[in-house]
N, C-alpha and C. Protein backbone atom coordinates (compact mmCIF):
# COMPACT_ATOMS: atom_id res chain seq x y z
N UNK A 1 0.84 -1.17 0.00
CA UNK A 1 0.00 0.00 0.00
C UNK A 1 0.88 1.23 0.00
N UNK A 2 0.77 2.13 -0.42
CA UNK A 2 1.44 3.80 -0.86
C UNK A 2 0.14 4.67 -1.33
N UNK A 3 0.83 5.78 -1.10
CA UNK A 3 -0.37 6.58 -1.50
C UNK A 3 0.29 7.27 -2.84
N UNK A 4 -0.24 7.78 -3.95
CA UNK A 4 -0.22 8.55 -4.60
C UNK A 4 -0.84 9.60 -5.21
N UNK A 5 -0.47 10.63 -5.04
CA UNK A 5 -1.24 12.12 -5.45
C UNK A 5 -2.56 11.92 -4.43
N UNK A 6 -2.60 11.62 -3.37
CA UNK A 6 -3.50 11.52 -2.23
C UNK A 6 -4.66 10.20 -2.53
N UNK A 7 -3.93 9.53 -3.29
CA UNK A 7 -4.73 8.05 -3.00
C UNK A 7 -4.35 6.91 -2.48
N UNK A 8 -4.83 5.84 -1.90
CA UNK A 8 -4.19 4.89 -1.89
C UNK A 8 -3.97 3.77 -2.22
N UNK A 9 -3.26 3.12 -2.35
CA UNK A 9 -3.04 2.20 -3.71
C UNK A 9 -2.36 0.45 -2.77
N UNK A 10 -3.44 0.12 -3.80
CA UNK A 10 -3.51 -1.25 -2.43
C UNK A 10 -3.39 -2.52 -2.96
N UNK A 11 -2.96 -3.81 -2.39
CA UNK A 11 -2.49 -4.46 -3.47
C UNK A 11 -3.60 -5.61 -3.41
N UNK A 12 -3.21 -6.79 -4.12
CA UNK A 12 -4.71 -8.18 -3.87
C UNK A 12 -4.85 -8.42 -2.37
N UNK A 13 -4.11 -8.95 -1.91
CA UNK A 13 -3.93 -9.05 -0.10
C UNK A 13 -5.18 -7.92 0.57
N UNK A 14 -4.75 -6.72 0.51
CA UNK A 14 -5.17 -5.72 0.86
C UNK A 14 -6.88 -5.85 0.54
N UNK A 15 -7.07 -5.61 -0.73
CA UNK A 15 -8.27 -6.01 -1.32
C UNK A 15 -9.01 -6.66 -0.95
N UNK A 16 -8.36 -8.27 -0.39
CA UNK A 16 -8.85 -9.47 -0.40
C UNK A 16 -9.48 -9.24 1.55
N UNK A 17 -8.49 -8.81 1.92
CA UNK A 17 -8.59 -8.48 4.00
C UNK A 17 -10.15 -7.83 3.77
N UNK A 18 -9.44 -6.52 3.21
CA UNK A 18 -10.59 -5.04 2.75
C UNK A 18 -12.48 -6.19 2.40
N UNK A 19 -12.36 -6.51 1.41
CA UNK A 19 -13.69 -7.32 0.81
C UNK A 19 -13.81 -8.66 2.26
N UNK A 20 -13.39 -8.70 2.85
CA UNK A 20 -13.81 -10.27 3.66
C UNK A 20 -14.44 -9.12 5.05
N UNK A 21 -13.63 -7.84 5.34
CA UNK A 21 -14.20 -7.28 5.97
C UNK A 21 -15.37 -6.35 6.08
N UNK A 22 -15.55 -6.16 4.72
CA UNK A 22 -16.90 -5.01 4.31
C UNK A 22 -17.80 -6.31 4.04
N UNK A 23 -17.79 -7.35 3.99
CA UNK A 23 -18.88 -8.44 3.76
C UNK A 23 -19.43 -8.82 5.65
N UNK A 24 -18.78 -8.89 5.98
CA UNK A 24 -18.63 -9.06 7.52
C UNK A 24 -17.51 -8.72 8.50
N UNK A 25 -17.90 -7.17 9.15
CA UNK A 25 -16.90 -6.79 9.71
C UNK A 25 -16.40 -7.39 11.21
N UNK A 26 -17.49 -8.57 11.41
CA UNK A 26 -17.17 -9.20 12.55
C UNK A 26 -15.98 -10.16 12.47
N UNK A 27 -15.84 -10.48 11.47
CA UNK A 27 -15.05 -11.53 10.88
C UNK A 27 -13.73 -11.32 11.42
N UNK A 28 -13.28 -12.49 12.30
CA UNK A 28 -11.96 -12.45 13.08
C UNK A 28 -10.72 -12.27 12.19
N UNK A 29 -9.66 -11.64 13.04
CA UNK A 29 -8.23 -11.77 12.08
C UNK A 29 -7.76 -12.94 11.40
N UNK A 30 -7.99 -13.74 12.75
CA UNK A 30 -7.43 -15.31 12.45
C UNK A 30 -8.19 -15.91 11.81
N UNK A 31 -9.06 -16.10 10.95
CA UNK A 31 -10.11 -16.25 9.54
C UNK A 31 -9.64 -15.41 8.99
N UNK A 32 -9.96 -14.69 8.86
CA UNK A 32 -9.14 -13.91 7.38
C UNK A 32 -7.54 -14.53 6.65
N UNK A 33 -7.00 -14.71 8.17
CA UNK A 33 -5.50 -14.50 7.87
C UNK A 33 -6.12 -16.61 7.19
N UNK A 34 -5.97 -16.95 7.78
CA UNK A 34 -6.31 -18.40 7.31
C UNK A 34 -6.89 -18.77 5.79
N UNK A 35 -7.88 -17.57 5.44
CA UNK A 35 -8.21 -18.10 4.14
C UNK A 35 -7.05 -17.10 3.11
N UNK A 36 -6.84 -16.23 3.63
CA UNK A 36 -5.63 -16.07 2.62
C UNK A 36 -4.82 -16.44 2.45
N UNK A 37 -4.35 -17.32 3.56
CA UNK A 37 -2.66 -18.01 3.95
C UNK A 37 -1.70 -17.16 4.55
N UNK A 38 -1.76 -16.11 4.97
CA UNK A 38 -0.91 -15.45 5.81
C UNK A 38 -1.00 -15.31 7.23
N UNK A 39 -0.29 -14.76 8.13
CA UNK A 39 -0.72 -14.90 9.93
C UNK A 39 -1.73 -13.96 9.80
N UNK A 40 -2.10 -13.99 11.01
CA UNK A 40 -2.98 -13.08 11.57
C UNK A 40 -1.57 -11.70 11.89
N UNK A 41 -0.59 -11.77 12.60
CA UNK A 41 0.08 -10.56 12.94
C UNK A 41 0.09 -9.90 11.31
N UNK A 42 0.27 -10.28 10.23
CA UNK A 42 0.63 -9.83 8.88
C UNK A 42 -0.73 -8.75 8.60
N UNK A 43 -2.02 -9.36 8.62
CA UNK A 43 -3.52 -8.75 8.49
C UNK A 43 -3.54 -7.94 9.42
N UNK A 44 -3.37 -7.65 10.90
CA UNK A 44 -3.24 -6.83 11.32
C UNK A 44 -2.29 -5.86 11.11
N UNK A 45 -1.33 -5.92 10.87
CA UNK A 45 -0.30 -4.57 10.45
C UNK A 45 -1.18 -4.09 9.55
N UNK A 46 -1.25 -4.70 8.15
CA UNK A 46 -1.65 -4.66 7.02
C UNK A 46 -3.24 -3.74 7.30
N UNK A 47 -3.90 -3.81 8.32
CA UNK A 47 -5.38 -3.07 8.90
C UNK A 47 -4.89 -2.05 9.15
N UNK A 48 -3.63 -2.02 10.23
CA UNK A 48 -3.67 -0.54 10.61
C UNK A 48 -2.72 0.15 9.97
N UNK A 49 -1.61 0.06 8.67
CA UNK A 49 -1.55 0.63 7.55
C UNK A 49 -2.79 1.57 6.92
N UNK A 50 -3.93 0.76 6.83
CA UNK A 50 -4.61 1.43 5.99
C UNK A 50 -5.38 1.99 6.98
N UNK A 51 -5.73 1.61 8.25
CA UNK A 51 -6.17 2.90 8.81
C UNK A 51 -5.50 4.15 8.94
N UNK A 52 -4.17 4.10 9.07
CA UNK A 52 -3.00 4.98 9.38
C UNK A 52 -3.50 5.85 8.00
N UNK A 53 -3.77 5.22 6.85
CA UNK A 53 -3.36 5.96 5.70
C UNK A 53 -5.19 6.69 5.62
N UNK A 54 -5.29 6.71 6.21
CA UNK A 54 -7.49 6.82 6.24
C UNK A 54 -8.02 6.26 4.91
N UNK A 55 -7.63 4.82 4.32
CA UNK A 55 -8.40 4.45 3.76
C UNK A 55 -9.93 4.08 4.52
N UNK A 56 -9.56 3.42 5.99
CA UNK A 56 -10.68 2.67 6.38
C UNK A 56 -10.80 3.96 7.32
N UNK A 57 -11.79 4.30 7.73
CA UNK A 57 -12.78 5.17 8.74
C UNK A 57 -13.20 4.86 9.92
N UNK A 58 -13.14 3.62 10.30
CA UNK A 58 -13.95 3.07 11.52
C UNK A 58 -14.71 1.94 10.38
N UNK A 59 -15.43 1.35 11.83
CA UNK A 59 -16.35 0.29 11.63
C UNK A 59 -17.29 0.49 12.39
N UNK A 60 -18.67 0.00 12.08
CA UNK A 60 -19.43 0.30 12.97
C UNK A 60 -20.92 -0.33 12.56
N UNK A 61 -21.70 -0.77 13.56
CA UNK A 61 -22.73 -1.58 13.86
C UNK A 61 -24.16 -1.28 13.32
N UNK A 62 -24.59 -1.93 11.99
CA UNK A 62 -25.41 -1.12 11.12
C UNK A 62 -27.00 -1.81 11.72
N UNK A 63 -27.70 -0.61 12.30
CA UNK A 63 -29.25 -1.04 12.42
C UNK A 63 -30.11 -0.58 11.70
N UNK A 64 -31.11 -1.85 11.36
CA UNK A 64 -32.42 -1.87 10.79
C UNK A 64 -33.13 -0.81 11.27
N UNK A 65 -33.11 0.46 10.94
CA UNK A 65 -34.22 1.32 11.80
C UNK A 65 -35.72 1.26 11.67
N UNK A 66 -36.39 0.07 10.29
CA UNK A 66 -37.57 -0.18 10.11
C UNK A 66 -37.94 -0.86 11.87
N UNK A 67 -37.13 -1.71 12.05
CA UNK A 67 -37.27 -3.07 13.15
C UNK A 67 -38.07 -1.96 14.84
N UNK A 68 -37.26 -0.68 14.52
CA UNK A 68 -37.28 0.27 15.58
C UNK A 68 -38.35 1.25 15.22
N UNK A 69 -39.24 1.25 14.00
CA UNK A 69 -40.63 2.27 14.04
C UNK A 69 -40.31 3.23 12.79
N UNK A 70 -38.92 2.75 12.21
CA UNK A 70 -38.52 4.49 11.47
C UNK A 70 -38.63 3.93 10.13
N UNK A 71 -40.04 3.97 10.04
CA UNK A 71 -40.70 3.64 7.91
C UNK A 71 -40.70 4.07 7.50
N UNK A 72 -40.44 5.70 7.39
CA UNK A 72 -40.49 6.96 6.41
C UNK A 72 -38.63 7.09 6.15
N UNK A 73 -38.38 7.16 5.12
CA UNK A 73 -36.82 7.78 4.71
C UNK A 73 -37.64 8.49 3.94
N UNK A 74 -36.99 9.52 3.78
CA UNK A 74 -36.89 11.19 2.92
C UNK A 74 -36.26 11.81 2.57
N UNK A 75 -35.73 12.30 1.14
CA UNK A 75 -34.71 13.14 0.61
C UNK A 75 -35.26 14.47 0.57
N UNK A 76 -34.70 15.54 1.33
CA UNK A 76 -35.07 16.90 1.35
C UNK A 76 -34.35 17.68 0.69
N UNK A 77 -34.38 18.52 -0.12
CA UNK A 77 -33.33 19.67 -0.98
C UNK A 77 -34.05 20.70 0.13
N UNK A 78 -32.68 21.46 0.43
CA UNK A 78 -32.93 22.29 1.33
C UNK A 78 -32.63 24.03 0.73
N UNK A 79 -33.61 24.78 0.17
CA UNK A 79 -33.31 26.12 -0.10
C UNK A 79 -32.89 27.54 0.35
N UNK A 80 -31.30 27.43 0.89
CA UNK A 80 -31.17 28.94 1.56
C UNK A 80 -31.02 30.27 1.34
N UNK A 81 -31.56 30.76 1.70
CA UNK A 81 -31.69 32.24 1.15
C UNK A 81 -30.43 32.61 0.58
N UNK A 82 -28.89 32.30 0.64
CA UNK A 82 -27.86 33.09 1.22
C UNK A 82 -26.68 32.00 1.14
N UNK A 83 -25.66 31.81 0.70
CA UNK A 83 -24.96 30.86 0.79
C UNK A 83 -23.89 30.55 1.92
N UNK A 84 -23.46 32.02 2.46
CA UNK A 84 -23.06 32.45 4.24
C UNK A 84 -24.50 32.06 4.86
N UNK A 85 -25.30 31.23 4.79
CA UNK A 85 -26.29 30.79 6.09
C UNK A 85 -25.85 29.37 6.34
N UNK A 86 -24.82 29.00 4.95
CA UNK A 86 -24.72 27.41 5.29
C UNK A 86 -24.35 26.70 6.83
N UNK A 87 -23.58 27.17 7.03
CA UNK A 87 -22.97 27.15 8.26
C UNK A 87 -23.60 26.99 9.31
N UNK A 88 -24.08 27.80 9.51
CA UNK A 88 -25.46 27.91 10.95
C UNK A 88 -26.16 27.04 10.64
N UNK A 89 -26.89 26.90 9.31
CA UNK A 89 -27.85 25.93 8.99
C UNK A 89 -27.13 24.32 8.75
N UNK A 90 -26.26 24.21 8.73
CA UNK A 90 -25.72 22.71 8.91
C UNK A 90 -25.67 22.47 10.80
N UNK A 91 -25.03 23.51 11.59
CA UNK A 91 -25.29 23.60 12.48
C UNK A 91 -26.48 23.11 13.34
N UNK A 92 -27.21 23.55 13.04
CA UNK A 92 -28.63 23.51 13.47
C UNK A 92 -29.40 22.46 12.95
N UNK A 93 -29.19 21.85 11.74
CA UNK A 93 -29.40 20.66 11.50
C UNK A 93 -29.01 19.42 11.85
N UNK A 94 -27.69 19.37 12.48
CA UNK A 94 -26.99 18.51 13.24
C UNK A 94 -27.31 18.31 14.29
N UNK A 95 -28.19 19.00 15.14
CA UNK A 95 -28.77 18.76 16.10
C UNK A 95 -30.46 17.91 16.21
N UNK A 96 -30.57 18.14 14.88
CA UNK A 96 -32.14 17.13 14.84
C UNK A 96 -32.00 15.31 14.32
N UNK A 97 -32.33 15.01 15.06
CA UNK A 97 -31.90 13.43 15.33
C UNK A 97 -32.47 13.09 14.00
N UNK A 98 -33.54 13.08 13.27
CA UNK A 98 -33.87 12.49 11.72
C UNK A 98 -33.17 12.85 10.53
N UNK A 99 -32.27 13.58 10.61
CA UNK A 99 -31.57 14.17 9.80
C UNK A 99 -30.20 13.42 10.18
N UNK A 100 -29.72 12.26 8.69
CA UNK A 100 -29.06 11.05 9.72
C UNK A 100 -27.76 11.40 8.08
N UNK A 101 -27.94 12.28 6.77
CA UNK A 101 -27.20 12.57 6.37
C UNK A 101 -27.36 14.30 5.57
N UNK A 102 -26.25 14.61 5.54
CA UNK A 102 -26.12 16.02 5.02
C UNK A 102 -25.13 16.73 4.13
N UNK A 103 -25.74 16.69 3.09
CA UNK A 103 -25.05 16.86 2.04
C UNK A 103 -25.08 18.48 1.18
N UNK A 104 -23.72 19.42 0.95
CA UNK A 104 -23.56 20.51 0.59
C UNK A 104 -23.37 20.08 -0.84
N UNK A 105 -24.50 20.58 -1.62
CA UNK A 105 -24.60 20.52 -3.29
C UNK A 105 -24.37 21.04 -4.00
N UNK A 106 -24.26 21.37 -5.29
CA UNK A 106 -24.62 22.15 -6.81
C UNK A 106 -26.01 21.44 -7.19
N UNK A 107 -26.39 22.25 -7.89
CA UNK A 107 -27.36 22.45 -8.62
C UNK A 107 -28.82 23.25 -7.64
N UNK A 108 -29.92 22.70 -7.93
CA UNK A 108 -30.69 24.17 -7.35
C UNK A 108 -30.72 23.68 -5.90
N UNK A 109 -30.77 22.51 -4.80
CA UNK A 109 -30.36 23.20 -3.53
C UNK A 109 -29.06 23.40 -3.07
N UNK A 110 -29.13 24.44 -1.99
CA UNK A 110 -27.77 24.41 -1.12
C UNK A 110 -27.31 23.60 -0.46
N UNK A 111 -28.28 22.45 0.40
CA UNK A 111 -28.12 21.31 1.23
C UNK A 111 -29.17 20.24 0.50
N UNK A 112 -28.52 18.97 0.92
CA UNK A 112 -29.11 18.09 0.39
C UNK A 112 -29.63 17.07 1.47
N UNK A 113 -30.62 16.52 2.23
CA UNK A 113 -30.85 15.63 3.71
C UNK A 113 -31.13 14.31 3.30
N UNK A 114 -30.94 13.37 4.05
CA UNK A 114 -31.53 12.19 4.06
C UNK A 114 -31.68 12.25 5.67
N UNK A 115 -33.52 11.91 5.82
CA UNK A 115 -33.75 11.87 6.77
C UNK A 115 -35.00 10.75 7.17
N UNK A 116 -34.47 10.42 8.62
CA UNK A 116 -35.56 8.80 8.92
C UNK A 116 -36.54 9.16 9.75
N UNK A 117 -37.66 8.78 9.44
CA UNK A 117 -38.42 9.51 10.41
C UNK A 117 -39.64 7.88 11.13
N UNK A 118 -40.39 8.04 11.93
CA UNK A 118 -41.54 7.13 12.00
C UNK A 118 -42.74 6.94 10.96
N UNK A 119 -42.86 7.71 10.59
CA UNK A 119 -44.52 7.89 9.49
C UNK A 119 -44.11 9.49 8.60
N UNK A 120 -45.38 9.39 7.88
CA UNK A 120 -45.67 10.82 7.25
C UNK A 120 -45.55 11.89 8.11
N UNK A 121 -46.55 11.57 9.12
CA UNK A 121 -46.81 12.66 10.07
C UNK A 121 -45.76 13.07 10.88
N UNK A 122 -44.95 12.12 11.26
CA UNK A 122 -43.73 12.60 12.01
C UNK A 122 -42.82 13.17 10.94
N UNK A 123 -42.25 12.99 9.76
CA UNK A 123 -41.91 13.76 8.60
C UNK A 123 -42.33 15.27 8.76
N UNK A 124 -43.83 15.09 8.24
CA UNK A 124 -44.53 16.19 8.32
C UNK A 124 -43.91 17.34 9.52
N UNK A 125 -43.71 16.78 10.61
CA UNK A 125 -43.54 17.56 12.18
C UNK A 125 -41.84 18.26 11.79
N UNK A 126 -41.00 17.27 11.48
CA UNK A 126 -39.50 17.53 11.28
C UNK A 126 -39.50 18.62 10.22
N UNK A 127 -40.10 18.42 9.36
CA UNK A 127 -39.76 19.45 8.27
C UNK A 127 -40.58 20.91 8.80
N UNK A 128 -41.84 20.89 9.01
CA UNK A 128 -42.34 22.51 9.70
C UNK A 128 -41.87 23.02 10.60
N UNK A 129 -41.42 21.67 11.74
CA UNK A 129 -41.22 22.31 13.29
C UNK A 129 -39.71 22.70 13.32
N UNK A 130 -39.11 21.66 12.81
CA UNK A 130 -37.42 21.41 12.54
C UNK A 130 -36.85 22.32 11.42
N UNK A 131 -36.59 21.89 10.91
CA UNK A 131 -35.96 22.56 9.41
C UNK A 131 -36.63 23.74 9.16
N UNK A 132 -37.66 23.53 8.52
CA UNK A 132 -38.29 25.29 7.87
C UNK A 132 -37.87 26.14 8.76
N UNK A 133 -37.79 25.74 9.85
CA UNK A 133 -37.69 27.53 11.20
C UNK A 133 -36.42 27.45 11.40
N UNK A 134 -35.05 26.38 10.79
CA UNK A 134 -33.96 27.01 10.79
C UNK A 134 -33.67 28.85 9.86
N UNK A 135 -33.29 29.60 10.72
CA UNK A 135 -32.83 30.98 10.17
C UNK A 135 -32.41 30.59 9.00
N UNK A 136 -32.59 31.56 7.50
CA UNK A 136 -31.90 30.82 6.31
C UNK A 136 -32.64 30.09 5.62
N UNK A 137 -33.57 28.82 5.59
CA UNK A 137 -33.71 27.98 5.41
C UNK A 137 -35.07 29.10 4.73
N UNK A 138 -35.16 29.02 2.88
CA UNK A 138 -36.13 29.55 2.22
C UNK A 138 -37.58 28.69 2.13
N UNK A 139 -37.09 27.43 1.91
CA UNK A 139 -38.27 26.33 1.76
C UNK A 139 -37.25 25.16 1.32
N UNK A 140 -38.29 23.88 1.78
CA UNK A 140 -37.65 22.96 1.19
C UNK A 140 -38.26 21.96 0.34
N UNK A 141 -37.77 21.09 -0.41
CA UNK A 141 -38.59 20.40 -1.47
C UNK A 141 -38.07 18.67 -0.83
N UNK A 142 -39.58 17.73 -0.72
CA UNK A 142 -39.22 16.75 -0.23
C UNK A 142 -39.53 15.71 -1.01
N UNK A 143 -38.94 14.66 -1.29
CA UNK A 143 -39.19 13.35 -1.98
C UNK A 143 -38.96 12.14 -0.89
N UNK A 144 -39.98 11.13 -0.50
CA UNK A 144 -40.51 9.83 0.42
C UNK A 144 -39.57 8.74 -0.64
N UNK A 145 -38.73 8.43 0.05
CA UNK A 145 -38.63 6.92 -0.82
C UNK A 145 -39.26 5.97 -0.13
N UNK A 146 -39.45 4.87 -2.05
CA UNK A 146 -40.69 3.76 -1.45
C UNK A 146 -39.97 2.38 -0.94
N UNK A 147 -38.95 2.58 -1.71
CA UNK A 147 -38.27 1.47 -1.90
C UNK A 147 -36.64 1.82 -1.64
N UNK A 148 -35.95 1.22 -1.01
CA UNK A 148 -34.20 1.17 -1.12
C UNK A 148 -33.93 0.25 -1.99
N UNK A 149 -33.55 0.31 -2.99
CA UNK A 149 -33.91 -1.05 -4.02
C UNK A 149 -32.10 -1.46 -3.99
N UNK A 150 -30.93 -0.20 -4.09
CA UNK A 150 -29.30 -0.86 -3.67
C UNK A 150 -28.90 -0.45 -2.87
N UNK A 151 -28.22 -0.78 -1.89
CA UNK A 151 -27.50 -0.09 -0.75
C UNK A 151 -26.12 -1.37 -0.81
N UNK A 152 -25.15 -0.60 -1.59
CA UNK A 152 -23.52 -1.73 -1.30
C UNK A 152 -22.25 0.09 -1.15
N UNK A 153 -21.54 -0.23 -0.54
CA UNK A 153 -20.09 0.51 -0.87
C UNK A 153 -19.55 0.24 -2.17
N UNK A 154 -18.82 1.03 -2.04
CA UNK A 154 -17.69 1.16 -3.90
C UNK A 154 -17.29 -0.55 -3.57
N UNK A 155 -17.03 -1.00 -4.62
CA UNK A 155 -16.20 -1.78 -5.20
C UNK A 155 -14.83 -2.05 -5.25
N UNK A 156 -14.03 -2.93 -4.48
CA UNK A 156 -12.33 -2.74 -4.53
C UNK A 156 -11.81 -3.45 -5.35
């Protein structure tokens, strides 16, 4: 692994650790290292290389939020008056728990949300009570998804 011009560049090994762990990040060293044929001390260096280098980010424990009440996902384009409001208004959006991603765009909005909510009506509540009365915030335009039809990471 090396980086070049700020990437990093990784070899089959790497790949092979990388893919056994994005399939199942529970998946012990000593399995990994076993189906590749190398130790386990080798896969571990070889992990925290690429954490060192921030290929990998963390890991972390993915929940079903249907299982927990939260059936509404929603993509919001968020319209600010002002492009100095971003700031405050990411601010202030970071503090409302349904608002679980946030994205600074081109094209016609300024912010872009993905947000989980319980139902319509609780939607309904986040976007009038929440969002619209952030300072800044002109109006926003919302689309319900019906379906998650892919959800995978890039490809190594």
């Amino acid at each position: 692994m090396k980086l070049v011009n700020e990437t990093v560049v990784i070899d089959g090994i790497d790949k092979t650790i990388l893919n056994f762990l994005m399939e199942d990040a529970k998946k012990s060293i000593l399995e990994i290292a076993r189906n590749i044929g190398i130790t386990g001390a080798a896969v571990h260096q070889r992990l925290r290389k690429l954490e060192k280098a921030g290929l990998i980010e963390g890991s972390k424990l993915m929940i079903n939020p249907r299982l927990l009440g939260y059936k509404t996902m929603a993509f919001v384009g968020v319209y600010l008056d002002k492009a100095v409001s971003n700031p405050q208004a990411v601010k202030q959006l970071s503090q409302i728990p349904e608002v679980i991603e946030c994205h600074y765009t081109t094209g016609n909005w300024s912010i872009f949300l993905k947000i989980l909510c319980r139902d319509n009506e609780h939607l309904m509540n986040v976007l009038n009570r929440d969002i619209q009365a952030i300072g800044g915030v002109s109006r926003t335009e919302t689309f319900i998804s019906l379906n998650q039809q892919i959800k995978r990471q890039i490809k190594i």
